[in-house]
PDB file of N, CA and C in Angstrom:
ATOM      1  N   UNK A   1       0.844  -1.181   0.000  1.00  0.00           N
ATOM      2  CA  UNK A   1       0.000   0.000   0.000  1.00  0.00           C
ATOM      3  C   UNK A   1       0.890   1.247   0.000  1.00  0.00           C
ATOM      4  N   UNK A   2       0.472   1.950  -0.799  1.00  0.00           N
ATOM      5  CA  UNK A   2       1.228   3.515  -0.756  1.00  0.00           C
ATOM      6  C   UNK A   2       1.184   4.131   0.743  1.00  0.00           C
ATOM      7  N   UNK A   3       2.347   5.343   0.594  1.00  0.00           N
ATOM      8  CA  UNK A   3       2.133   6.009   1.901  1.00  0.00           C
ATOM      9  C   UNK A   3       1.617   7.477   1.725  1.00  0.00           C
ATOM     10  N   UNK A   4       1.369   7.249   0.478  1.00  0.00           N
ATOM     11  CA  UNK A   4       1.540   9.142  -0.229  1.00  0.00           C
ATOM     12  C   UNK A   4      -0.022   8.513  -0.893  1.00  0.00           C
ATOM     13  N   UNK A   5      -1.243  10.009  -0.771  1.00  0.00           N
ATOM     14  CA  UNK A   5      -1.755  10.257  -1.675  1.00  0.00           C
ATOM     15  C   UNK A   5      -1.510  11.161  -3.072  1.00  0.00           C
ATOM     16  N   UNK A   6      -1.948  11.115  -4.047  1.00  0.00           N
ATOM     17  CA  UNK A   6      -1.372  11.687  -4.969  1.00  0.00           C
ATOM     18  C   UNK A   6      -1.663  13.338  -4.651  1.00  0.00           C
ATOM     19  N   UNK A   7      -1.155  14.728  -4.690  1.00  0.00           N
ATOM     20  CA  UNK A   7      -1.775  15.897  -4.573  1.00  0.00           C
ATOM     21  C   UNK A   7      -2.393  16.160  -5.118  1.00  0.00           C
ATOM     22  N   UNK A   8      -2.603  15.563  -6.743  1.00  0.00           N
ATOM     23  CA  UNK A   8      -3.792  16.364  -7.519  1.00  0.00           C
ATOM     24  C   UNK A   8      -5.525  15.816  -6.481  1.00  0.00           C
ATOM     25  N   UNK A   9      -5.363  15.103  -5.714  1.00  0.00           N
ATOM     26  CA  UNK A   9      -6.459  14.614  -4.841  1.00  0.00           C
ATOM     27  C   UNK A   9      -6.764  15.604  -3.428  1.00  0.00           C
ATOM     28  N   UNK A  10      -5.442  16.294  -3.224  1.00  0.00           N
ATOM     29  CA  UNK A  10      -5.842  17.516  -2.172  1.00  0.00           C
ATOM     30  C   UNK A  10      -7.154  17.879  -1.739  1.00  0.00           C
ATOM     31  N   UNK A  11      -7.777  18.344  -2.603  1.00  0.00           N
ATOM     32  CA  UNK A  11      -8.623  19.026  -2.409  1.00  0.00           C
ATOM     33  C   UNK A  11     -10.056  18.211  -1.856  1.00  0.00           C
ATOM     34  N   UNK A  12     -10.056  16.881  -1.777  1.00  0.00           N
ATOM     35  CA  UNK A  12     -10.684  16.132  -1.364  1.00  0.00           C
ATOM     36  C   UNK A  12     -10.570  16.001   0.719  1.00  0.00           C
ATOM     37  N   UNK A  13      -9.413  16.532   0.699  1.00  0.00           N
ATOM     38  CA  UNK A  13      -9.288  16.722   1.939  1.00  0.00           C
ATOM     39  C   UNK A  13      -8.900  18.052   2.585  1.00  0.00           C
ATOM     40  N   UNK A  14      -9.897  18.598   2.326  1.00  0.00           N
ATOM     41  CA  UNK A  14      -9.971  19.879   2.765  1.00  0.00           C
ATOM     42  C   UNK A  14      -9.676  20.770   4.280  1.00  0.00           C
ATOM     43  N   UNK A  15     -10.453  19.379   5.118  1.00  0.00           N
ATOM     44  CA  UNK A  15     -10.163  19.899   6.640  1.00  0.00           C
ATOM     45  C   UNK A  15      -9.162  19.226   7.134  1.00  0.00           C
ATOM     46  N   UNK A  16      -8.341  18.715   6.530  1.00  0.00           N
ATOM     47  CA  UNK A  16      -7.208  17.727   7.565  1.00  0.00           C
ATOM     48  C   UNK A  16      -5.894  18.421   7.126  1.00  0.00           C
ATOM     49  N   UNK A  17      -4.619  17.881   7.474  1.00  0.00           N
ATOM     50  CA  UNK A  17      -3.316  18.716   7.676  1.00  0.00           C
ATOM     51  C   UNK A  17      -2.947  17.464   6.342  1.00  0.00           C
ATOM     52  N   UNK A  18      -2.880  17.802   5.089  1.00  0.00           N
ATOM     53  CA  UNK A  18      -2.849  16.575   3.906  1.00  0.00           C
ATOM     54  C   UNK A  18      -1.778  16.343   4.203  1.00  0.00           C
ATOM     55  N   UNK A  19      -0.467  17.088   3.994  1.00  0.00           N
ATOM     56  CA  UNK A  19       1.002  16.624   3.903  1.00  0.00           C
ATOM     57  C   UNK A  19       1.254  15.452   5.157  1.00  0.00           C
ATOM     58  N   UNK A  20      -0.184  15.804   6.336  1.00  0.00           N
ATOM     59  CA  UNK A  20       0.488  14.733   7.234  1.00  0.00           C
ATOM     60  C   UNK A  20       0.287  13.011   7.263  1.00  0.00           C
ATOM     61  N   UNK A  21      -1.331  13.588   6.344  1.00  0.00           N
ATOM     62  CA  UNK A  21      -2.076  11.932   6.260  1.00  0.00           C
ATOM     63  C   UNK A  21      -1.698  11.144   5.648  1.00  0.00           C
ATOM     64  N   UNK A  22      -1.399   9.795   6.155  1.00  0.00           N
ATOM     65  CA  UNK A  22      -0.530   8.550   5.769  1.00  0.00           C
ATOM     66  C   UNK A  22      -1.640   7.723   5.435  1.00  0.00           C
ATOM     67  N   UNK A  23      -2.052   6.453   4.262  1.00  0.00           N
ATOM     68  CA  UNK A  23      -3.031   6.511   3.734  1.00  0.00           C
ATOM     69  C   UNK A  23      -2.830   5.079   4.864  1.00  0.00           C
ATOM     70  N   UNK A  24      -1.732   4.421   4.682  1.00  0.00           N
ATOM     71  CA  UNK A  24      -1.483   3.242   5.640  1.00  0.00           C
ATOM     72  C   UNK A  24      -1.740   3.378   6.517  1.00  0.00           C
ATOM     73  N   UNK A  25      -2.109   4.308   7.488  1.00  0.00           N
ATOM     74  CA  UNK A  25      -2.164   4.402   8.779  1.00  0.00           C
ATOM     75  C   UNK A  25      -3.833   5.006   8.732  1.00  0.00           C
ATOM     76  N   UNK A  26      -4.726   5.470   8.317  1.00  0.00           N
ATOM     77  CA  UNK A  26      -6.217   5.964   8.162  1.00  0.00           C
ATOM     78  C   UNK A  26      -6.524   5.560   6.772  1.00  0.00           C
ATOM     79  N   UNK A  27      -6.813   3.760   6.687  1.00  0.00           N
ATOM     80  CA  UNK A  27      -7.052   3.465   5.386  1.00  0.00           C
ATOM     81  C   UNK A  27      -8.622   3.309   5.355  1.00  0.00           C
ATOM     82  N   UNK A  28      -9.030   3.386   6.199  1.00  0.00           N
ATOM     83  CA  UNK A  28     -10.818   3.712   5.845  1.00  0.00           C
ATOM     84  C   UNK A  28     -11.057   4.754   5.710  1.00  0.00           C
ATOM     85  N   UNK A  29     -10.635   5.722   6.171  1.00  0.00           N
ATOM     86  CA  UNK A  29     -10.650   7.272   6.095  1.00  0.00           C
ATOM     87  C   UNK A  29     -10.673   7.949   4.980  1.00  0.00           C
ATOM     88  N   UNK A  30      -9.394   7.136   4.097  1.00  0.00           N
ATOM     89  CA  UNK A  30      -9.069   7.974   2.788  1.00  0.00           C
ATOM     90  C   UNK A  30     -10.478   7.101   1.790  1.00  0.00           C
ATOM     91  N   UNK A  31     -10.326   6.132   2.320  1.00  0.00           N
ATOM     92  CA  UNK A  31     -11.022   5.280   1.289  1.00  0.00           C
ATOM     93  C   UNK A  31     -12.227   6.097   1.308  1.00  0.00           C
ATOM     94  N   UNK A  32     -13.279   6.674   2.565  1.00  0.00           N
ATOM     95  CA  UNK A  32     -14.568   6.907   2.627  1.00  0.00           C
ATOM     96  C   UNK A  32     -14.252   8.012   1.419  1.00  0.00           C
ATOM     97  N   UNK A  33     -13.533   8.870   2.447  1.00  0.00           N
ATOM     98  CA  UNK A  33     -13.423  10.195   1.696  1.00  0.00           C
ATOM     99  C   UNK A  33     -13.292   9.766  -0.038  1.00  0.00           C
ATOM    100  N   UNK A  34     -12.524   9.822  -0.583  1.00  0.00           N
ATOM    101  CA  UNK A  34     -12.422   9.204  -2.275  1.00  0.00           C
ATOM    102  C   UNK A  34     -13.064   8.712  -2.855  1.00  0.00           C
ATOM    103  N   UNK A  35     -13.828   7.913  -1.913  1.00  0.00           N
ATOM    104  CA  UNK A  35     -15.200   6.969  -2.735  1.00  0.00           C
ATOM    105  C   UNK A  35     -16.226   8.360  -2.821  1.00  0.00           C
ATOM    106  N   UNK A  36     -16.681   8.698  -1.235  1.00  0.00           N
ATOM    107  CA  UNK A  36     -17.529   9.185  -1.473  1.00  0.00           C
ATOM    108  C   UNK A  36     -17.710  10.768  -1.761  1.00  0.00           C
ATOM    109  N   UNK A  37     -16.653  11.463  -2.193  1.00  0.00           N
ATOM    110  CA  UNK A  37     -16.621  12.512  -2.664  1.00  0.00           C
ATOM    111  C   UNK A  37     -15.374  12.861  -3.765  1.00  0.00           C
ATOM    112  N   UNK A  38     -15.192  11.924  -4.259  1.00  0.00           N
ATOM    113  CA  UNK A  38     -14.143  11.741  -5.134  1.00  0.00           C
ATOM    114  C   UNK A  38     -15.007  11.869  -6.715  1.00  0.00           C
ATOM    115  N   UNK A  39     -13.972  11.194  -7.591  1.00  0.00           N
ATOM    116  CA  UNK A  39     -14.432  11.001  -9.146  1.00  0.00           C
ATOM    117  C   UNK A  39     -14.004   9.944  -9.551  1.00  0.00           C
ATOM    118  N   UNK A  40     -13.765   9.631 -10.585  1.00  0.00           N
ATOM    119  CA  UNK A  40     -13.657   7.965 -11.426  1.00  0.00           C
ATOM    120  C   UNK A  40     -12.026   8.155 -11.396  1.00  0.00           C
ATOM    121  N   UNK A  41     -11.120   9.216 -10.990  1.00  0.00           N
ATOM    122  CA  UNK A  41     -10.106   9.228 -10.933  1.00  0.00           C
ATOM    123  C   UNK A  41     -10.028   8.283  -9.491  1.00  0.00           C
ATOM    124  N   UNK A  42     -10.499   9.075  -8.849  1.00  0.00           N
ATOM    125  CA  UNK A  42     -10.107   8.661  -7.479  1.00  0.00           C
ATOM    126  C   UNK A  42     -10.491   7.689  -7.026  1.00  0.00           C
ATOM    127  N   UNK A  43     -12.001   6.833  -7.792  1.00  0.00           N
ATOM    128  CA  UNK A  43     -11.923   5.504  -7.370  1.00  0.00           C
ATOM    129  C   UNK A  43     -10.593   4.464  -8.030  1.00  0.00           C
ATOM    130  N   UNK A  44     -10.688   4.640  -8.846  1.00  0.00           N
ATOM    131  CA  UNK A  44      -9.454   3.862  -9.760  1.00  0.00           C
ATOM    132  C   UNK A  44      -8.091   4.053  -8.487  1.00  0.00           C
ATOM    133  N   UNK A  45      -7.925   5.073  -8.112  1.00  0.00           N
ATOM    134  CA  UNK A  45      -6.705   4.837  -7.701  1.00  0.00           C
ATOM    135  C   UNK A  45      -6.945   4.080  -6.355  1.00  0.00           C
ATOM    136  N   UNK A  46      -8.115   4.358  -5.754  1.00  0.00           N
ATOM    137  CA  UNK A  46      -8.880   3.393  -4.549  1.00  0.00           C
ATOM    138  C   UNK A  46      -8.591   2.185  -4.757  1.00  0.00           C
ATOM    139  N   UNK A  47      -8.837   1.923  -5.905  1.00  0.00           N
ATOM    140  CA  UNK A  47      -9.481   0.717  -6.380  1.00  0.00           C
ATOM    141  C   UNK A  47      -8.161  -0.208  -6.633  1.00  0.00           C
ATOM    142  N   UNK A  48      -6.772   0.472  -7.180  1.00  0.00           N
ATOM    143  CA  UNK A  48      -5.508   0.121  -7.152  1.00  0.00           C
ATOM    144  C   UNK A  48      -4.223  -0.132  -5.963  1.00  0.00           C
ATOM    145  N   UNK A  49      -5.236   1.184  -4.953  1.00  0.00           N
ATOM    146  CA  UNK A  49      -4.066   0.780  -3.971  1.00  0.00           C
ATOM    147  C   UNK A  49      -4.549   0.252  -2.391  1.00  0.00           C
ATOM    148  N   UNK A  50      -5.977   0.158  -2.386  1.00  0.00           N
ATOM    149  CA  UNK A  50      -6.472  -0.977  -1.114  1.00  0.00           C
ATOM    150  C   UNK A  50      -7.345  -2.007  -2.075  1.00  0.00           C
ATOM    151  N   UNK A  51      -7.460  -3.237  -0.769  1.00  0.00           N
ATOM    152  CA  UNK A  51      -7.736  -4.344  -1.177  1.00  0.00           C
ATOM    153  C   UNK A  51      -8.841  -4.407  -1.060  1.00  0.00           C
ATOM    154  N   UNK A  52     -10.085  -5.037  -2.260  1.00  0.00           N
ATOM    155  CA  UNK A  52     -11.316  -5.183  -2.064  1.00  0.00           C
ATOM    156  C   UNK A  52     -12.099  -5.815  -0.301  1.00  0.00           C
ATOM    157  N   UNK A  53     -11.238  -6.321   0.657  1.00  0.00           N
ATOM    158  CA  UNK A  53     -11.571  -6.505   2.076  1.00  0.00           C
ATOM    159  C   UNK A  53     -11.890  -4.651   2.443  1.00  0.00           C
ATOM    160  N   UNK A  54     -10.467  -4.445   2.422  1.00  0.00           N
ATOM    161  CA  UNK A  54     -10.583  -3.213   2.598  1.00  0.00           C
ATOM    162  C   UNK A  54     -11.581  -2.029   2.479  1.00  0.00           C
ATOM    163  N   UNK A  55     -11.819  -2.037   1.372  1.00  0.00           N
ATOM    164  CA  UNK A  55     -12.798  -1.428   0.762  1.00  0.00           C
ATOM    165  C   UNK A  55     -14.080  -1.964   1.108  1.00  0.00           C
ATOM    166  N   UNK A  56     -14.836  -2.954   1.416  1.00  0.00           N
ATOM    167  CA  UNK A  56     -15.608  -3.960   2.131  1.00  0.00           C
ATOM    168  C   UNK A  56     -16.151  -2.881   3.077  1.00  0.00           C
ATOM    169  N   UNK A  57     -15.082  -3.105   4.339  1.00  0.00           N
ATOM    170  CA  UNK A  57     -14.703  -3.317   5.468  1.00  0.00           C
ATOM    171  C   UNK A  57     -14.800  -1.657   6.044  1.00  0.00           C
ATOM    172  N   UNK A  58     -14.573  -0.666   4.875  1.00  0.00           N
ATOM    173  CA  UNK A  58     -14.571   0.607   5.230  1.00  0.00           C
ATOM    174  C   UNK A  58     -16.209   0.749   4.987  1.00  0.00           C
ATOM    175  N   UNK A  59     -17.465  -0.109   3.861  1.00  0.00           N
ATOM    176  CA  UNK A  59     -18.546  -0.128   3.981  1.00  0.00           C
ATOM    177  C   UNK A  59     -19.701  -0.548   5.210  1.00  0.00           C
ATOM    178  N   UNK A  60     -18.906  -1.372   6.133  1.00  0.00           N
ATOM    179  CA  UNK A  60     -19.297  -2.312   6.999  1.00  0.00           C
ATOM    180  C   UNK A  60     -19.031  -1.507   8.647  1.00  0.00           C
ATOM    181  N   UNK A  61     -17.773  -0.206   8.514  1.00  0.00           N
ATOM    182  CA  UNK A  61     -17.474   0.211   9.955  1.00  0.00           C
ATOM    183  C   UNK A  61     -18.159   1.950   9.673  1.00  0.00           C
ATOM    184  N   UNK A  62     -18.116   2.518   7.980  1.00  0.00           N
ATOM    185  CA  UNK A  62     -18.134   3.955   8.619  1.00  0.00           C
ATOM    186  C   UNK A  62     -19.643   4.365   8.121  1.00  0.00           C
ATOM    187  N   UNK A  63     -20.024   4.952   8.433  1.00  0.00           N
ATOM    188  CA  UNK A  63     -21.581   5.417   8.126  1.00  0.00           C
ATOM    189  C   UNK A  63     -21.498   6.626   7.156  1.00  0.00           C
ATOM    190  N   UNK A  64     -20.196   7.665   6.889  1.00  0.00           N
ATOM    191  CA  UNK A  64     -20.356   8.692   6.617  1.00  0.00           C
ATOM    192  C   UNK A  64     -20.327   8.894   5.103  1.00  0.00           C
ATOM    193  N   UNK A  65     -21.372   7.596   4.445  1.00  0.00           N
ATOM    194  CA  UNK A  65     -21.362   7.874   3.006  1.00  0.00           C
ATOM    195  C   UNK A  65     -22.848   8.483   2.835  1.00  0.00           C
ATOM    196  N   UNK A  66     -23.311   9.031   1.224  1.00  0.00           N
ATOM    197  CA  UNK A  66     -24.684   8.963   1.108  1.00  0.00           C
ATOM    198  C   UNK A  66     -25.251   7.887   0.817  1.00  0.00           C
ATOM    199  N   UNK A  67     -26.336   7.933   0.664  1.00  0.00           N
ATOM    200  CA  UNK A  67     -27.177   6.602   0.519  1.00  0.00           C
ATOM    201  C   UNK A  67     -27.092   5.829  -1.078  1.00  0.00           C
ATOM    202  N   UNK A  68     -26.898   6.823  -1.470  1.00  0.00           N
ATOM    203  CA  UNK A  68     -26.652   6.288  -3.158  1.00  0.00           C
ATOM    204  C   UNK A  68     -25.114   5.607  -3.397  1.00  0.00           C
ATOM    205  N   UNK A  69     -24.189   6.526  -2.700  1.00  0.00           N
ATOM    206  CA  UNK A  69     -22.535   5.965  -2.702  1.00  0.00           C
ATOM    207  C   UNK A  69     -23.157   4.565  -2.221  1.00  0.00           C
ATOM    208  N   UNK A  70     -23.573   4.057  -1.207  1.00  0.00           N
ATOM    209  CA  UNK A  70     -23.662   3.163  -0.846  1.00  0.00           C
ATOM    210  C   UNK A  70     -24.345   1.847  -1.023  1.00  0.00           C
ATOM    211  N   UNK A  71     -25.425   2.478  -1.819  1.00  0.00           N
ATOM    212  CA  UNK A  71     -25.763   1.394  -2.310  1.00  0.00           C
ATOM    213  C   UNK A  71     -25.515   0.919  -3.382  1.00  0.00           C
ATOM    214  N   UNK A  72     -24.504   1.840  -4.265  1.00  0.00           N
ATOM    215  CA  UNK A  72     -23.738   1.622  -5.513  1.00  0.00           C
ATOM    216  C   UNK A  72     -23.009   0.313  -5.168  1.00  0.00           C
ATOM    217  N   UNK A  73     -22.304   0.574  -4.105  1.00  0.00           N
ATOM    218  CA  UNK A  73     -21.137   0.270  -3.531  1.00  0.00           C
ATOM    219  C   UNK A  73     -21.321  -1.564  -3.351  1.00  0.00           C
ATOM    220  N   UNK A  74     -22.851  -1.199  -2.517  1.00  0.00           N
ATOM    221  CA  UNK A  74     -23.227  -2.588  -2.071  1.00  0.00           C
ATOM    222  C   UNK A  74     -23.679  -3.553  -3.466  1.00  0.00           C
ATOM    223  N   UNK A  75     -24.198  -2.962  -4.375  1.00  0.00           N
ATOM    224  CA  UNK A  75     -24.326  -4.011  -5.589  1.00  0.00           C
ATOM    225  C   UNK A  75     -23.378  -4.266  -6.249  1.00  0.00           C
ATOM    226  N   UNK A  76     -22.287  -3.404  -6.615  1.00  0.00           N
ATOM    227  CA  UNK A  76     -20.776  -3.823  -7.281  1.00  0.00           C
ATOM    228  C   UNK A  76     -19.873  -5.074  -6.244  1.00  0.00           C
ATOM    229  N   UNK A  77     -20.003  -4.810  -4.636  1.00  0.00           N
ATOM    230  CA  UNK A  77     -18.788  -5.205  -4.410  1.00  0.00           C
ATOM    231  C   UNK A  77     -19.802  -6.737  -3.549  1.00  0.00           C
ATOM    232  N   UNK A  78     -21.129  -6.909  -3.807  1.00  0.00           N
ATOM    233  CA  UNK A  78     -21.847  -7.666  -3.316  1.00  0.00           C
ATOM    234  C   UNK A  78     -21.860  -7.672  -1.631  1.00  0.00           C
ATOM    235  N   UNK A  79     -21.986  -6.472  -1.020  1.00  0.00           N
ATOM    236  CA  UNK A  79     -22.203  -6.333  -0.051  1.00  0.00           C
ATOM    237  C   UNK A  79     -23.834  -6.121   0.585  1.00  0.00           C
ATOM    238  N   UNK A  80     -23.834  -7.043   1.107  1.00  0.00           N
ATOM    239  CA  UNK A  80     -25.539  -7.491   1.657  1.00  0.00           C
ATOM    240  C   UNK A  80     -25.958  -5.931   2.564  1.00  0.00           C
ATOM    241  N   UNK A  81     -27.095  -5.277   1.633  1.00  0.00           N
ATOM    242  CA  UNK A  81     -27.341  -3.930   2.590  1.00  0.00           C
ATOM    243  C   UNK A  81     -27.355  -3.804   3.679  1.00  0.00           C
ATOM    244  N   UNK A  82     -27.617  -4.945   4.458  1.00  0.00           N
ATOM    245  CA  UNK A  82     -27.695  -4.845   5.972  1.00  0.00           C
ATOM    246  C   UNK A  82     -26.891  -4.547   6.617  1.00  0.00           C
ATOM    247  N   UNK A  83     -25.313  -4.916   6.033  1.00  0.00           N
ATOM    248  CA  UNK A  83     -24.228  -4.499   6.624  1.00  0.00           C
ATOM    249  C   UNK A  83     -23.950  -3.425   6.162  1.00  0.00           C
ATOM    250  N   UNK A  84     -23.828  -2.387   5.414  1.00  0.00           N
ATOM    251  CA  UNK A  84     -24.192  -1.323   4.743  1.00  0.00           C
ATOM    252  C   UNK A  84     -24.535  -0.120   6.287  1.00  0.00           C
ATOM    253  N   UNK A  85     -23.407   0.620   6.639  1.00  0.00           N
ATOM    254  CA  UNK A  85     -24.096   1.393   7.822  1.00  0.00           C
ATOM    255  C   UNK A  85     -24.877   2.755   7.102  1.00  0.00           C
ATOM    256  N   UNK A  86     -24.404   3.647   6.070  1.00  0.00           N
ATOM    257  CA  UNK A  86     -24.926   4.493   5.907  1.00  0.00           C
ATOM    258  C   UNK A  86     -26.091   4.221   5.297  1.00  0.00           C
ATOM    259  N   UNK A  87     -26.591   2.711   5.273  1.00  0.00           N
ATOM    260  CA  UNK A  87     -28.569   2.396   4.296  1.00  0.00           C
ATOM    261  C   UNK A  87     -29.139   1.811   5.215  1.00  0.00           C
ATOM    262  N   UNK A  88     -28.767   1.928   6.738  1.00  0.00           N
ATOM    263  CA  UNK A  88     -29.306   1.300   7.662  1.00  0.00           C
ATOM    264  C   UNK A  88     -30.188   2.585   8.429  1.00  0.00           C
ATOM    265  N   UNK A  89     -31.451   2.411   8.877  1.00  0.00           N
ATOM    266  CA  UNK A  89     -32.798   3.021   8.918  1.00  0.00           C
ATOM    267  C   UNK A  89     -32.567   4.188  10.143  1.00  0.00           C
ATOM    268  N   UNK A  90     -31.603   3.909  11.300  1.00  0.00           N
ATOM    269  CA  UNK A  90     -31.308   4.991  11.965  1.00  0.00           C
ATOM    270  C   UNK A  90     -30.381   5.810  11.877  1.00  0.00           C
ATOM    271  N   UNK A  91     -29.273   5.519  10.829  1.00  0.00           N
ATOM    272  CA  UNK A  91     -28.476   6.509  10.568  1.00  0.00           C
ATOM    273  C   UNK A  91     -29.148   7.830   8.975  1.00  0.00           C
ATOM    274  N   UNK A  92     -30.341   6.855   8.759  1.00  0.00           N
ATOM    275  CA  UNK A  92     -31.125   7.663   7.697  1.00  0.00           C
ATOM    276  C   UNK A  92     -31.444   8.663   8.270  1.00  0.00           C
ATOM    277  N   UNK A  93     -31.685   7.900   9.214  1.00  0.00           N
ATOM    278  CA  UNK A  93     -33.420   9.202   9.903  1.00  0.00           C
ATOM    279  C   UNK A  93     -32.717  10.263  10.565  1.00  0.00           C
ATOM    280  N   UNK A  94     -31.441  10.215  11.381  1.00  0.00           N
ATOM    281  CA  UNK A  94     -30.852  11.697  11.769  1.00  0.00           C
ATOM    282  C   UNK A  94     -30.256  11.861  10.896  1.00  0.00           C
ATOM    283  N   UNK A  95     -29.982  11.567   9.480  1.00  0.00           N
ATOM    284  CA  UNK A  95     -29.449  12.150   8.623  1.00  0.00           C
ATOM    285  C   UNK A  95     -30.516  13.401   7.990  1.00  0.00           C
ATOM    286  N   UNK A  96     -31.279  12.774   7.855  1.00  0.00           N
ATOM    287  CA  UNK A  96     -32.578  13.373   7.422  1.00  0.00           C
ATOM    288  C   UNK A  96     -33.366  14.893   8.343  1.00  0.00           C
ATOM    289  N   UNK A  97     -32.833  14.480   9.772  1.00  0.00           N
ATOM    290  CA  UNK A  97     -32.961  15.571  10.901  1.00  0.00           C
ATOM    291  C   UNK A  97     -32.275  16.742  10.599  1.00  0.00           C
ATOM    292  N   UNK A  98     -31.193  15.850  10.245  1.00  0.00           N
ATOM    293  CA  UNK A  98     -30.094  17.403  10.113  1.00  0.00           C
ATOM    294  C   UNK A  98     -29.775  17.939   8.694  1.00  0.00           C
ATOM    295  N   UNK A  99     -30.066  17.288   7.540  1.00  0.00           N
ATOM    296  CA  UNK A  99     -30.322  17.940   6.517  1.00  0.00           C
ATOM    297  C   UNK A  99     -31.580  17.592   5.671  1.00  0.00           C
ATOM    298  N   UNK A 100     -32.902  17.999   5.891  1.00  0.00           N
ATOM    299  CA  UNK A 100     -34.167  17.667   5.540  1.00  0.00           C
ATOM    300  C   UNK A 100     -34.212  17.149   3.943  1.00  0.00           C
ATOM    301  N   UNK A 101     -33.305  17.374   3.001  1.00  0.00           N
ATOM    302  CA  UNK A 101     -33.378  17.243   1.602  1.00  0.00           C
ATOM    303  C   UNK A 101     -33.668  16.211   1.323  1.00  0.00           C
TER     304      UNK A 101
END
């Protein structure tokens, strides 16, 4: 696994200190972020430098995708919605609290 994200991806990480983030060391992190606010660049390179567990596994622990990233996610990589945290019914509903759209 790389230790460097590429910079043309910067801007995907807007609130963090980039030069410091090690992708090896917050590999669900980068992954959420890239998947879910990234482009077809940035999955590809997702997609090249963690392992489909990985990528799994960042569907299965973090909630902070939208509902569509996720359920994209869950029919490509055959992940059963249930395990799916951001399409699960209580992280909808305060999602929904705090941005009514």
């Amino acid at each position: 696994m790389t230790k460097q994200i590429p910079e043309k991806f910067k801007r995907f990480f807007w609130d963090i200190d980039f030069a410091r983030l090690n992708p090896s060391e917050k590999p669900l992190f980068v992954i959420q972020r890239l998947l879910d606010k990234g482009n077809n660049e940035t999955v590809r390179w997702v997609r090249n430098n963690f392992s489909r567990e990985q990528i799994v596994e960042t569907f299965t622990k973090i909630r902070d995708f939208s509902p569509k990233i996720g359920n994209f996610w869950a029919l490509f990589l055959d992940i059963p919605r249930e395990k799916v945290l951001c399409l699960q019914k209580p992280y909808q509903s305060m999602r929904k609290s705090h941005w009514p759209y």
